[in-house]
Protein backbone atom coordinates (compact mmCIF):
# COMPACT_ATOMS: atom_id res chain seq x y z
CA UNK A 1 0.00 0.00 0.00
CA UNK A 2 1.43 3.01 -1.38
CA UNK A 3 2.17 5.80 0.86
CA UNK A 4 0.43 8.41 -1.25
CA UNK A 5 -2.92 6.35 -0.16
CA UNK A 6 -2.58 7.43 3.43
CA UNK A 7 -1.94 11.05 2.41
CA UNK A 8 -5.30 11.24 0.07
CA UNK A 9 -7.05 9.55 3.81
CA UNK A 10 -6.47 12.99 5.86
CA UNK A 11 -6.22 15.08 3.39
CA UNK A 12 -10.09 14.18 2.91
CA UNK A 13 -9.65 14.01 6.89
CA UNK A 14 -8.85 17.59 6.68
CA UNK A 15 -11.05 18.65 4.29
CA UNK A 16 -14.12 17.28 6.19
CA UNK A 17 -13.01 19.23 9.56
CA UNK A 18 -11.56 22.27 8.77
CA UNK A 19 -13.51 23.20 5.47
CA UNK A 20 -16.29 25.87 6.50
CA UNK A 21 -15.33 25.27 10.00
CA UNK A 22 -16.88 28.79 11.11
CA UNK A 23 -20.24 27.47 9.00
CA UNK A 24 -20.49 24.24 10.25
CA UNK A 25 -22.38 23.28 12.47
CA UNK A 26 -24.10 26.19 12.99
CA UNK A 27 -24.54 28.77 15.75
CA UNK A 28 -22.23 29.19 18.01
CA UNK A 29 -22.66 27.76 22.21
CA UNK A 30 -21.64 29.42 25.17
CA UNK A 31 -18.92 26.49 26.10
CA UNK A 32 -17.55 27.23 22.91
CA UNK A 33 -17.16 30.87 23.54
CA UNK A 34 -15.93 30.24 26.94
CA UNK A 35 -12.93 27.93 26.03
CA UNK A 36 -12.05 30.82 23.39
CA UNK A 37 -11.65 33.48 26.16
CA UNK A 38 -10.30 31.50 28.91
CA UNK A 39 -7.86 31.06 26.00
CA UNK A 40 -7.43 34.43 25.59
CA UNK A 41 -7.33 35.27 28.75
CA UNK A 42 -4.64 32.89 29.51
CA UNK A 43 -2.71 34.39 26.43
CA UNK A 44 -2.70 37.86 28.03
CA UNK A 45 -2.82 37.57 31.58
CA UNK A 46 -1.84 34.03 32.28
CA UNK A 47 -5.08 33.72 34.38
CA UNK A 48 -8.65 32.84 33.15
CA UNK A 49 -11.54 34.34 33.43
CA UNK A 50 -12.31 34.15 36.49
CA UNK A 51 -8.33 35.46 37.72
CA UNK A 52 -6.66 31.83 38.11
CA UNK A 53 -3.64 31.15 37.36
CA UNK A 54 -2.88 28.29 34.62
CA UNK A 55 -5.80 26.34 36.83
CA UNK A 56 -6.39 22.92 36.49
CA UNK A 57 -9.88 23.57 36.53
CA UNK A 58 -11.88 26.14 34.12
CA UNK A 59 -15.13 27.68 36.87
CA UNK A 60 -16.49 28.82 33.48
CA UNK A 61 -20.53 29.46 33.94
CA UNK A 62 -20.08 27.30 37.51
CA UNK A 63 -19.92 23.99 35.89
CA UNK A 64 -16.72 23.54 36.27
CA UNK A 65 -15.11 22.46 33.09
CA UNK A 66 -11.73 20.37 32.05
CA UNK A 67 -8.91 23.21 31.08
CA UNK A 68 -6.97 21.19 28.23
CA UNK A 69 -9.10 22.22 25.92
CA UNK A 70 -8.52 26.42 26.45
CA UNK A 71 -4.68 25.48 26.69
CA UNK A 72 -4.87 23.65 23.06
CA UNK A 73 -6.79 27.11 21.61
CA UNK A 74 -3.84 28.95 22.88
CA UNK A 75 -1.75 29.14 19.59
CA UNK A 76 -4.66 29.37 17.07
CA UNK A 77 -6.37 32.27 19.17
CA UNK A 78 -2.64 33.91 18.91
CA UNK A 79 -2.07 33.13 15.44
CA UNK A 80 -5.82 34.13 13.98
CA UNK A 81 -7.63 36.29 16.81
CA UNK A 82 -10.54 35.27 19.06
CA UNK A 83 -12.51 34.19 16.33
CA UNK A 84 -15.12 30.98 15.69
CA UNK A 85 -12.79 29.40 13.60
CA UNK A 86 -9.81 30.23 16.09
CA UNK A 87 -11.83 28.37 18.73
CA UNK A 88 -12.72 25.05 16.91
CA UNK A 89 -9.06 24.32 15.19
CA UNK A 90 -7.94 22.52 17.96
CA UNK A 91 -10.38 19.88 18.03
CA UNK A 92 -10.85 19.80 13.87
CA UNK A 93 -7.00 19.66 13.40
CA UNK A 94 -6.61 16.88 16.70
CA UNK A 95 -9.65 15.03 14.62
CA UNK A 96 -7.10 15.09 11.69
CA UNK A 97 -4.39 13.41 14.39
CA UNK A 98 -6.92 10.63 15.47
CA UNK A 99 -7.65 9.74 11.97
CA UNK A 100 -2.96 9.30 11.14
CA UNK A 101 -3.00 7.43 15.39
CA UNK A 102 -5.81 5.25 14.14
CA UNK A 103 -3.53 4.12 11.23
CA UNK A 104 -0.68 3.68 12.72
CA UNK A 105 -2.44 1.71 15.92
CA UNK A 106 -3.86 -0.49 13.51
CA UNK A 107 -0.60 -1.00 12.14
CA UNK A 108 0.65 -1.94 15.02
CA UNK A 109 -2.09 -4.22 16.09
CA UNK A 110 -2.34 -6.38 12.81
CA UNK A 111 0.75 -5.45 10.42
CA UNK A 112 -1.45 -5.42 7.86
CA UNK A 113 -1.08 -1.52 5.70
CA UNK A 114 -4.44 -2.47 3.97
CA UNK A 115 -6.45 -2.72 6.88
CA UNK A 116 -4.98 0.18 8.55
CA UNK A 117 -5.83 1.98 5.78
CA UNK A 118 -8.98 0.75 5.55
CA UNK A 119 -9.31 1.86 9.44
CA UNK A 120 -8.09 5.25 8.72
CA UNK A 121 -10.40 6.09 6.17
CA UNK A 122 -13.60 4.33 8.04
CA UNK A 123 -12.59 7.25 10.72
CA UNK A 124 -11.89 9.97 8.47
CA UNK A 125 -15.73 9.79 7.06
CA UNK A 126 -17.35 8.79 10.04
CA UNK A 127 -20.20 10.76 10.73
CA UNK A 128 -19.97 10.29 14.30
CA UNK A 129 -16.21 11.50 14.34
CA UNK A 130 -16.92 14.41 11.73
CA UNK A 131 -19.48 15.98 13.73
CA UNK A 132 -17.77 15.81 17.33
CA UNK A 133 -14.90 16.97 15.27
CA UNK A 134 -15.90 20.51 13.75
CA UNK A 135 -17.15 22.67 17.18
CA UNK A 136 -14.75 23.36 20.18
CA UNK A 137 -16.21 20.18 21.87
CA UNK A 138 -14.03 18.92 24.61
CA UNK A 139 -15.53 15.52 24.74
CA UNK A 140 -13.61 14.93 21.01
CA UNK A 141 -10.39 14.76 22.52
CA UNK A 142 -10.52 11.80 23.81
CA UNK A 143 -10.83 9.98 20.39
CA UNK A 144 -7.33 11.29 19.97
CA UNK A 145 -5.67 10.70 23.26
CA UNK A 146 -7.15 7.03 23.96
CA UNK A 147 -5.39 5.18 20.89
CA UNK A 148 -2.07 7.37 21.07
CA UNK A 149 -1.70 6.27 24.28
CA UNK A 150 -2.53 2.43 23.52
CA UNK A 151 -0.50 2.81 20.82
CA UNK A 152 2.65 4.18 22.71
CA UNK A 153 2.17 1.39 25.31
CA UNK A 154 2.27 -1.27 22.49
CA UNK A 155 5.22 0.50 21.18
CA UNK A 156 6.64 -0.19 24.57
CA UNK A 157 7.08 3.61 24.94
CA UNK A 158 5.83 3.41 28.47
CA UNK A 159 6.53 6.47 29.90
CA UNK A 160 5.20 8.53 27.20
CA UNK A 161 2.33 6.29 27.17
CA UNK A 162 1.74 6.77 30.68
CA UNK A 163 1.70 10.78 29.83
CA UNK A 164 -0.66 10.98 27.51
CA UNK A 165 -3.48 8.76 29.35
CA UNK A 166 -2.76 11.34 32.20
CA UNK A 167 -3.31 13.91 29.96
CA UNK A 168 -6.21 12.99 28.71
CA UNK A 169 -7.98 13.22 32.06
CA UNK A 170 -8.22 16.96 31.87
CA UNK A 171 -9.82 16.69 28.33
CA UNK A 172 -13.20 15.74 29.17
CA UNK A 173 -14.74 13.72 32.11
CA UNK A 174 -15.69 10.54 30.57
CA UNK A 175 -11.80 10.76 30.76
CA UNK A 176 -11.23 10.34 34.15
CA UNK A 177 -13.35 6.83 34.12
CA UNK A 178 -12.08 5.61 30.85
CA UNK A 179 -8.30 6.36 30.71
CA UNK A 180 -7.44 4.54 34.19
CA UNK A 181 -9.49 1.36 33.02
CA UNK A 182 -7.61 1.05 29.92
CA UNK A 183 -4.15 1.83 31.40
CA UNK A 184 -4.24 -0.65 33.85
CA UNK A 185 -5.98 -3.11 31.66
CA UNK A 186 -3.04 -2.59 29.70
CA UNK A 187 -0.55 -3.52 32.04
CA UNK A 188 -3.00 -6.61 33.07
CA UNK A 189 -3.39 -8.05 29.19
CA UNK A 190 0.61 -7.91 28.79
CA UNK A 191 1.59 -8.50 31.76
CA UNK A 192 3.53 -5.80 32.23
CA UNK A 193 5.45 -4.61 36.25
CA UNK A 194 6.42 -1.54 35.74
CA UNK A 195 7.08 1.10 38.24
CA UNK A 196 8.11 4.70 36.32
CA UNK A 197 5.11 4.57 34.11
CA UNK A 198 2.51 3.65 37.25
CA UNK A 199 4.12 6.57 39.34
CA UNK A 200 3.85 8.99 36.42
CA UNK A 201 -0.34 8.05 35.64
CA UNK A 202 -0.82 8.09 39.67
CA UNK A 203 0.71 11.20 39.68
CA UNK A 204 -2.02 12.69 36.92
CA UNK A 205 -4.39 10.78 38.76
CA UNK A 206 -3.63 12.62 42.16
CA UNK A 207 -3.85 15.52 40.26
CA UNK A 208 -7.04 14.81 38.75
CA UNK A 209 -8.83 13.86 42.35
CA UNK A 210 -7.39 17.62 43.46
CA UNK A 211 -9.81 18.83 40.73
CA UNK A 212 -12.97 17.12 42.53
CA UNK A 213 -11.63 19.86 45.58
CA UNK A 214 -11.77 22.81 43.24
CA UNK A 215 -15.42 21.70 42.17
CA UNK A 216 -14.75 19.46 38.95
CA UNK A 217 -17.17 17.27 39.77
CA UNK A 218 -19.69 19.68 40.07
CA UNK A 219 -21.58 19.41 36.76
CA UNK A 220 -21.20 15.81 37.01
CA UNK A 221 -23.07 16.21 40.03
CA UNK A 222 -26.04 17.73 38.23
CA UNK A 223 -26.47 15.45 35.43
CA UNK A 224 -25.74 11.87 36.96
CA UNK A 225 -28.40 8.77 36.52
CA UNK A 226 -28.45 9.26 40.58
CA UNK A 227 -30.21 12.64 40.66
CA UNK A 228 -33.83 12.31 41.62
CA UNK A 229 -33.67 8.59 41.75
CA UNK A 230 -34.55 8.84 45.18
CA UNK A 231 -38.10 10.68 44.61
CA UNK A 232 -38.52 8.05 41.72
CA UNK A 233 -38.26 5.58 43.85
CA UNK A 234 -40.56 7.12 46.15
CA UNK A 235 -43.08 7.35 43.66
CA UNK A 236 -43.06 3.58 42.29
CA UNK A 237 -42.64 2.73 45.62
CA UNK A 238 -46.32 4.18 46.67
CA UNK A 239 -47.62 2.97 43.22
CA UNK A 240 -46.54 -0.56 44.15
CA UNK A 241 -47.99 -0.55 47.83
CA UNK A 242 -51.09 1.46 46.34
CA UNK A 243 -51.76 -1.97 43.22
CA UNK A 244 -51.37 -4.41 46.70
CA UNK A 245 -48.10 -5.39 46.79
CA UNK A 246 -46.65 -5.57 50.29
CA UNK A 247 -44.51 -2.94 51.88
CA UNK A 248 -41.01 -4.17 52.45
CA UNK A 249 -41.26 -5.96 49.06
CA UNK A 250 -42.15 -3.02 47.12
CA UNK A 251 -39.56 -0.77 49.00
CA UNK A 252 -36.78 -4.09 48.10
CA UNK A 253 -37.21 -3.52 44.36
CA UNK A 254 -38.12 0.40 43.88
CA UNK A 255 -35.52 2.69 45.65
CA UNK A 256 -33.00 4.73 44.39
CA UNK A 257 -30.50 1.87 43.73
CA UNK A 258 -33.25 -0.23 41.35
CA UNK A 259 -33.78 3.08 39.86
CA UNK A 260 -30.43 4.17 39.42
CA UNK A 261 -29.32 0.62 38.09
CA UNK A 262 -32.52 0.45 35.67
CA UNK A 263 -31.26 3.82 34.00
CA UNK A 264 -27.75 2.68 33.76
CA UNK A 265 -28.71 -0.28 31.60
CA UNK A 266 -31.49 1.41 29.74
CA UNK A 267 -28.39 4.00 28.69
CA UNK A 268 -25.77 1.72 28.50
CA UNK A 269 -28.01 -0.96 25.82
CA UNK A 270 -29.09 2.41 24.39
CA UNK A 271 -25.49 3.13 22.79
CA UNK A 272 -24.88 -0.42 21.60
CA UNK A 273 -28.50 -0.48 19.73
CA UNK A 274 -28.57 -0.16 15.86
CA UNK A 275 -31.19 2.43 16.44
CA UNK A 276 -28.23 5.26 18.25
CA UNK A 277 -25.69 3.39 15.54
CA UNK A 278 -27.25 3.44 12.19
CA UNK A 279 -30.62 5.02 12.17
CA UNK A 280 -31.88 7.37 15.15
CA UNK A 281 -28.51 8.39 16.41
CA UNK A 282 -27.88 10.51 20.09
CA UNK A 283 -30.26 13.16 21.27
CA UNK A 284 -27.23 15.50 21.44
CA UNK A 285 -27.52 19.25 19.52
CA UNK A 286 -24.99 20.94 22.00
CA UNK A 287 -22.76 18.94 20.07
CA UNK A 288 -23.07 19.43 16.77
CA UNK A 289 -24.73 16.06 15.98
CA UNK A 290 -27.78 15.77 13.82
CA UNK A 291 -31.34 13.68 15.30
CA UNK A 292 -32.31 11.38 12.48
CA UNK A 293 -29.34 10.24 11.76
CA UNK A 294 -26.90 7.35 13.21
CA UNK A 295 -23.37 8.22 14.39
CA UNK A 296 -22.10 5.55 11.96
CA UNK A 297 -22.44 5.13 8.03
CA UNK A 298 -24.16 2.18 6.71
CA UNK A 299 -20.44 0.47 5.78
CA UNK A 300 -19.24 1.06 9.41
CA UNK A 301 -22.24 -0.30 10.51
CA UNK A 302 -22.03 -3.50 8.11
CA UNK A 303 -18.06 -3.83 8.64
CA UNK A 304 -18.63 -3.64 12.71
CA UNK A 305 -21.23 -6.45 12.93
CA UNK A 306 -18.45 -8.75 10.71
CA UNK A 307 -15.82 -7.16 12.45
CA UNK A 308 -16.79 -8.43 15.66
CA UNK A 309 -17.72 -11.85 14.18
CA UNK A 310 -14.49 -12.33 12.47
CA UNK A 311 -12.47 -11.50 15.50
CA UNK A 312 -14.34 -13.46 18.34
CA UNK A 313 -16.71 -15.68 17.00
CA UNK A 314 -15.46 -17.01 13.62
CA UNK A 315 -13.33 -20.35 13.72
CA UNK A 316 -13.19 -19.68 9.79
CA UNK A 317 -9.24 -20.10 8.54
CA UNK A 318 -9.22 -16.31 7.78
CA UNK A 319 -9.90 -15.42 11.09
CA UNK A 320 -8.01 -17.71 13.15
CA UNK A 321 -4.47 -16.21 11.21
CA UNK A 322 -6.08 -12.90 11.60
CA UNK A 323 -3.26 -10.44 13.37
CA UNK A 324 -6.16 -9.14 15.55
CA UNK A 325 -7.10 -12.03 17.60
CA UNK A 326 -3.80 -11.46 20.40
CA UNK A 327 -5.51 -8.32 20.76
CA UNK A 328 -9.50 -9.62 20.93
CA UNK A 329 -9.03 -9.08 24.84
CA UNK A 330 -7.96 -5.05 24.71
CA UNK A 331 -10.24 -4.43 21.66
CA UNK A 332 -13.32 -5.57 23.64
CA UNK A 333 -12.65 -4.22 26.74
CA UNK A 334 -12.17 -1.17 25.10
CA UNK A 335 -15.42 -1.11 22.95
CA UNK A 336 -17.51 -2.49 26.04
CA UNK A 337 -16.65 -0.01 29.01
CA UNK A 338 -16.55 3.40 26.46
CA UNK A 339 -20.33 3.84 26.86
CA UNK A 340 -19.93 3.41 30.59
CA UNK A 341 -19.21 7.46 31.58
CA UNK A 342 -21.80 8.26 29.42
CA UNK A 343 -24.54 5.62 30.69
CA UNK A 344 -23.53 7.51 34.24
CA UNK A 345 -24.36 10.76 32.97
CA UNK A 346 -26.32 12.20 30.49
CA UNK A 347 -23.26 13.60 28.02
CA UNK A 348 -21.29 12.33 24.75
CA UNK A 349 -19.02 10.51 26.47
CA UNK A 350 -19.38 7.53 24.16
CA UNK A 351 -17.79 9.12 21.72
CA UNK A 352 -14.57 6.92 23.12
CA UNK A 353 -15.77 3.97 21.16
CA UNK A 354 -15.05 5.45 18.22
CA UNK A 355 -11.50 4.71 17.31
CA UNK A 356 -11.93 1.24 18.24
CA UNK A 357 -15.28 1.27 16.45
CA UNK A 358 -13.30 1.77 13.20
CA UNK A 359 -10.62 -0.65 14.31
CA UNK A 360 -13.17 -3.87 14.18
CA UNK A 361 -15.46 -2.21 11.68
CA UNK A 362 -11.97 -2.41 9.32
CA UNK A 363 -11.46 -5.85 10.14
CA UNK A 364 -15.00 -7.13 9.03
CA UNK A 365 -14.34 -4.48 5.80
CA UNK A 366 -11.17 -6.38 5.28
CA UNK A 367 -12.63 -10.21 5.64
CA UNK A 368 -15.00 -9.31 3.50
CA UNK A 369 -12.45 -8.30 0.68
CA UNK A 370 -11.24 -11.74 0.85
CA UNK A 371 -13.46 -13.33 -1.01
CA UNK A 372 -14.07 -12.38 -4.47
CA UNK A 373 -12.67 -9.24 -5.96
CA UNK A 374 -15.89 -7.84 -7.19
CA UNK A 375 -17.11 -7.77 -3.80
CA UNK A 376 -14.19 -4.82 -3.29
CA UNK A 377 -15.98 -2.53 -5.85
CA UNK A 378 -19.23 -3.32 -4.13
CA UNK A 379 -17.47 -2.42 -0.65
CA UNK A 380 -16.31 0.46 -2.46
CA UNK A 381 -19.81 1.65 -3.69
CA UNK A 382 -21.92 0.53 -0.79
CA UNK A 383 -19.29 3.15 0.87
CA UNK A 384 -19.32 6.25 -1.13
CA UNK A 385 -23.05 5.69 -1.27
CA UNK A 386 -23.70 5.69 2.72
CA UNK A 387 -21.08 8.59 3.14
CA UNK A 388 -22.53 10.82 0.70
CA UNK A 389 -26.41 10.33 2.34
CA UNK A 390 -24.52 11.55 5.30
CA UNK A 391 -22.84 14.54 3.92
CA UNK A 392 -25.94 15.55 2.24
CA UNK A 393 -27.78 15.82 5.58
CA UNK A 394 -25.31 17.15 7.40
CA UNK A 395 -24.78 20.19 4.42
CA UNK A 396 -28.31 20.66 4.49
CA UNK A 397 -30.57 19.18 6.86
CA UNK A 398 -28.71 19.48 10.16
CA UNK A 399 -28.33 23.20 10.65
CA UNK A 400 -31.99 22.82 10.48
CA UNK A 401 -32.01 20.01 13.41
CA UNK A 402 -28.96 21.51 15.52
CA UNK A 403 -29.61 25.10 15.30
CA UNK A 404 -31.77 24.93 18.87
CA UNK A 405 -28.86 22.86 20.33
CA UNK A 406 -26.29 25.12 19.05
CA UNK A 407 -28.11 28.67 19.82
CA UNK A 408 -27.95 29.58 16.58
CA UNK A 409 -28.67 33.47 16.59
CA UNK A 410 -27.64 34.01 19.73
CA UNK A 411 -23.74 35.07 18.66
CA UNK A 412 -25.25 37.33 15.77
CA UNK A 413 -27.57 39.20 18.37
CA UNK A 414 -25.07 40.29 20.76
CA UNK A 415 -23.00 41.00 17.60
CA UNK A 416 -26.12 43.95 16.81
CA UNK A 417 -26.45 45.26 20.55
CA UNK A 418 -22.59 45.87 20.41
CA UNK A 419 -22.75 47.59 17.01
CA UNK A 420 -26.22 49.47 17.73
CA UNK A 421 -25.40 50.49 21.54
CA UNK A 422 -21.75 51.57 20.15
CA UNK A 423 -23.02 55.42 21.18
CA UNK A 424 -24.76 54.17 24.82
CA UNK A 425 -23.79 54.51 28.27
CA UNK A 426 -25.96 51.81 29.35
CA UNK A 427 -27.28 48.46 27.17
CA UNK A 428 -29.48 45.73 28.74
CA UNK A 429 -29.23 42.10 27.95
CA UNK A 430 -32.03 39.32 28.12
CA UNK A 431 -30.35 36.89 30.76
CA UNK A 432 -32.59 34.26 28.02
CA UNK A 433 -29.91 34.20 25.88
CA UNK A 434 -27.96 31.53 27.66
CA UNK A 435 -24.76 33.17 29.38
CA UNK A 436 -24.62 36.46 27.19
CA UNK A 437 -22.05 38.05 29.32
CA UNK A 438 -19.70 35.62 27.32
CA UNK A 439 -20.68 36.75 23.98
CA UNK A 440 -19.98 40.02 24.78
CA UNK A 441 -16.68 39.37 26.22
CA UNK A 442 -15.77 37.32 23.13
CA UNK A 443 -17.25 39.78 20.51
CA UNK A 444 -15.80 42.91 22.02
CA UNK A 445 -12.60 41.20 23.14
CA UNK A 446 -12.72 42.14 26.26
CA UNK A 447 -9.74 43.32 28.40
CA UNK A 448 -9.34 39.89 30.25
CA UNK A 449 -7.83 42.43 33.42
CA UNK A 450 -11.15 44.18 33.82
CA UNK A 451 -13.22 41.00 33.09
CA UNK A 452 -11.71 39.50 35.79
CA UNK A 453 -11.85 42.45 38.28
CA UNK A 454 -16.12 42.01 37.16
CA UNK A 455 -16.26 38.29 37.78
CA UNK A 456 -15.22 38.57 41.37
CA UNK A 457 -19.10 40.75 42.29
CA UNK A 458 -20.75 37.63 40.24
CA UNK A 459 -20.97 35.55 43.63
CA UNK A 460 -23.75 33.50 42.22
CA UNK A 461 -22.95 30.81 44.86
CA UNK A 462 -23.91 33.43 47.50
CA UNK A 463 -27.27 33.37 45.97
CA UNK A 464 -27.14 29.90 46.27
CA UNK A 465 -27.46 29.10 42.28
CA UNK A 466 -25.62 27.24 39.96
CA UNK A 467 -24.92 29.42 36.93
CA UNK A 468 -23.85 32.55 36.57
CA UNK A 469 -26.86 33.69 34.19
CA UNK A 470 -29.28 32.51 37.02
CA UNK A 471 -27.93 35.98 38.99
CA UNK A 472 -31.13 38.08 39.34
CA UNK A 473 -28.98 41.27 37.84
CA UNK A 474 -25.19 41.41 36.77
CA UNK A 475 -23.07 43.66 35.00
CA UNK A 476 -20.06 43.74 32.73
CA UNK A 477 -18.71 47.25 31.77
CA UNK A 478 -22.16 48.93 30.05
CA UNK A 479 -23.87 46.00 29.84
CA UNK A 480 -26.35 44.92 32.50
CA UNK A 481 -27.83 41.21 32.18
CA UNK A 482 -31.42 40.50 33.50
CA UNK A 483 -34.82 39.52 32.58
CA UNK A 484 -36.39 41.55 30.36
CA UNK A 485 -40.21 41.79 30.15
């Protein structure tokens, strides 16, 4: 396999992230606007918004967000401004990255350059991967971070390997579940005792447990499977004693643990279903992706279901001298707990199946290929077909279906107070537009110095609320937020 193949892969890679990236998706969300300036901020004052210094944690809005993100927007808010496009390079250009780790972890996995291209590519059109890929969404990194650090471990580069799973705990917090599980399953599939590596991930580890003290786990908090389990179970609880059924019985199987556990499976089943793969897809505007439609094309769909096949279940003579079977163990573990953070809480935290959704997926792809040439050029059809229904919605049915999500307008109408109130003393904001004091910060570019000296009156935990926009009244230079009849 020619090496020219791999470069055509992400340069369509490229093309399908960074292409329109101020366009697509549409509008324009608060998180995104607040990882811009905390990256600005940091850039000019080495302190974000809120007057940290290089924190480990981002306060944002009061949900407490992971800070690699603002740290990777660093050099493209330097080199082209505080700017959409600025904002969402980081996580378009590390998409790119995934797609060239995904190759060469495949390589590594089965020697094989035709399947790892074959990977590569599966990844670099994946509609699941495209998506996540083209807004400054956090959660993304992970599809980067996860195989480079399998793949450095495999490379027996443990140190570094060791690095970048510690790294990638301060991406997103699925993270913080997922990249300890695979590290140490790591050391537990190869049988692996070694002490430098350990010492360096329970270093990021202790690091990442300091966070929960400076209120990381504070959003988590808010949007776990455990919140109001306990009044559910209150409520099926009196149902059941109300239709006869006796007391201790009924308050044995409906409490907040049955609860809790029922919506943990419902979620976790939910993300393995064909329905979230190939034809309803996730729920999930605030992140770009598109209701409707599944997270993976119909020839990652097809490839997966042979994939796995091929790799556990076939005793075929294909399969039992294919490369990937001394790695069956990792590959499964892998695919089976990355839908855990997210079955937890309500999030995109699958998203960490991914890469190893395009590893098997390439495997079936390739078995397939095996047995009659023709059936290549059908691959090959079957492929372009399913890709371009994809692209088709996503050019023009999805800003349609993610516009709520996203906020679309809400950028472009702080845009027009700024330009129309240019000659006032005194503009008023509707607090309903979802954390506008950060779209004016980002559209005026707002002296990070005074910003901060303003964010130390917005004591919104005073007032005992969550979010900064749930302050009654608050001010930033001119501009007073509050409800507006």
């Amino acid at each position: 396999m020619k090496k020219w193949v791999l470069l055509i892969v992400l340069t369509l890679a490229f093309i399908l992230r960074v292409v329109i990236l101020d366009k697509y998706p549409v509008g324009f969300t608060p998180d995104e606007a607040s990882f811009g300036y905390d990256a600005y901020s940091l850039l000019k004052t080495g302190k974000d918004q809120w007057g940290n210094s290089w924190p480990l944690v981002l306060k944002s809005f009061g949900d407490y967000k992971a800070p690699l993100y603002a740290y990777l927007s660093m050099p493209s808010v330097a080199a082209f401004g505080l700017t959409k496009f600025a904002v969402r390079l980081p996580n378009a250009l590390l998409g790119v990255g995934a797609v060239y780790i995904v190759y060469l972890l495949s390589q590594q996995l089965t020697k094989n350059k035709q399947l790892s291209i074959i990977a590569s590519l599966l990844l670099a059109i994946s509609p699941w991967h495209i998506m996540m890929s083209r807004g400054a969404f956090e959660a993304n990194l992970i599809t980067f971070f996860v195989p480079f650090g399998i793949y450095l471990f495999l490379k027996e580069k443990y140190n570094w390997s060791a690095v970048i799973f510690g790294l990638s705990m301060f991406t997103y917090h699925s993270a913080k579940v997922i990249a300890p599980l695979i590290f140490v399953a790591l050391f537990i599939f190869y049988k692996k005792k070694l002490i430098k590596p350990l010492i360096i991930f329970v270093l990021f580890l202790g690091l990442t447990f300091y966070t929960f003290t400076l209120g990381a786990g504070a959003r988590v908090k808010d949007v776990n499977i455990f919140s109001g389990s306990i009044e559910a179970g209150s409520e099926l609880k009196t149902a059941a004693t109300q239709g006869g059924e006796p007391y201790l019985s009924a308050k044995l199987f409906n409490n907040k643990f049955t609860v809790s556990f029922d919506r943990f499976i419902n979620n976790y089943v939910s993300y393995y279903s064909p329905q979230f793969l190939l034809t309803k897809g996730p729920a999930e505007t605030t992140y770009g992706m598109m209701p409707g439609t599944g997270v993976l094309n119909a020839i990652e769909f097809l490839g997966l279901i042979v994939g796995l096949g091929y790799i556990y279940f076939s005793k075929s003579p294909i399969a039992k001298s294919n490369p990937l079977l001394g790695y069956k163990e990792l590959l499964l573990f892998w695919f089976l707990i990355s839908a855990v953070p997210a079955s937890l809480a309500t999030g995109p935290g699958a998203v960490a199946m991914v890469p190893v959704v395009q590893i098997i997926s390439a495997a079936g792809i390739y078995y397939l290929m095996q047995y009659k040439k023709y059936v290549s050029y059908l691959l090959l059809a079957f492929g372009i077909l399913s890709f371009g229904v994809f692209l088709e919605r996503y050019m023009f049915l999805s800003p349609q279906k993610s516009a709520n999500g996203m906020l679309e307008g809400n950028l472009a109408m702080v845009e027009e107070y700024i330009v129309l109130s240019k000659d006032s003393d005194e503009v008023i904001v509707p607090r309903t537009l979802s954390e506008p004091h950060i779209y004016v910060a980002f559209v005026q570019k707002t002296d990070p110095n005074f910003y901060q000296e303003q964010t130390k009156l917005w004591k919104f935990e005073e007032l005992a609320v969550e979010w900064v926009d749930q302050i009654p009244e608050y001010k930033l230079g001119k501009f007073t937020f509050k409800n507006v009849e």
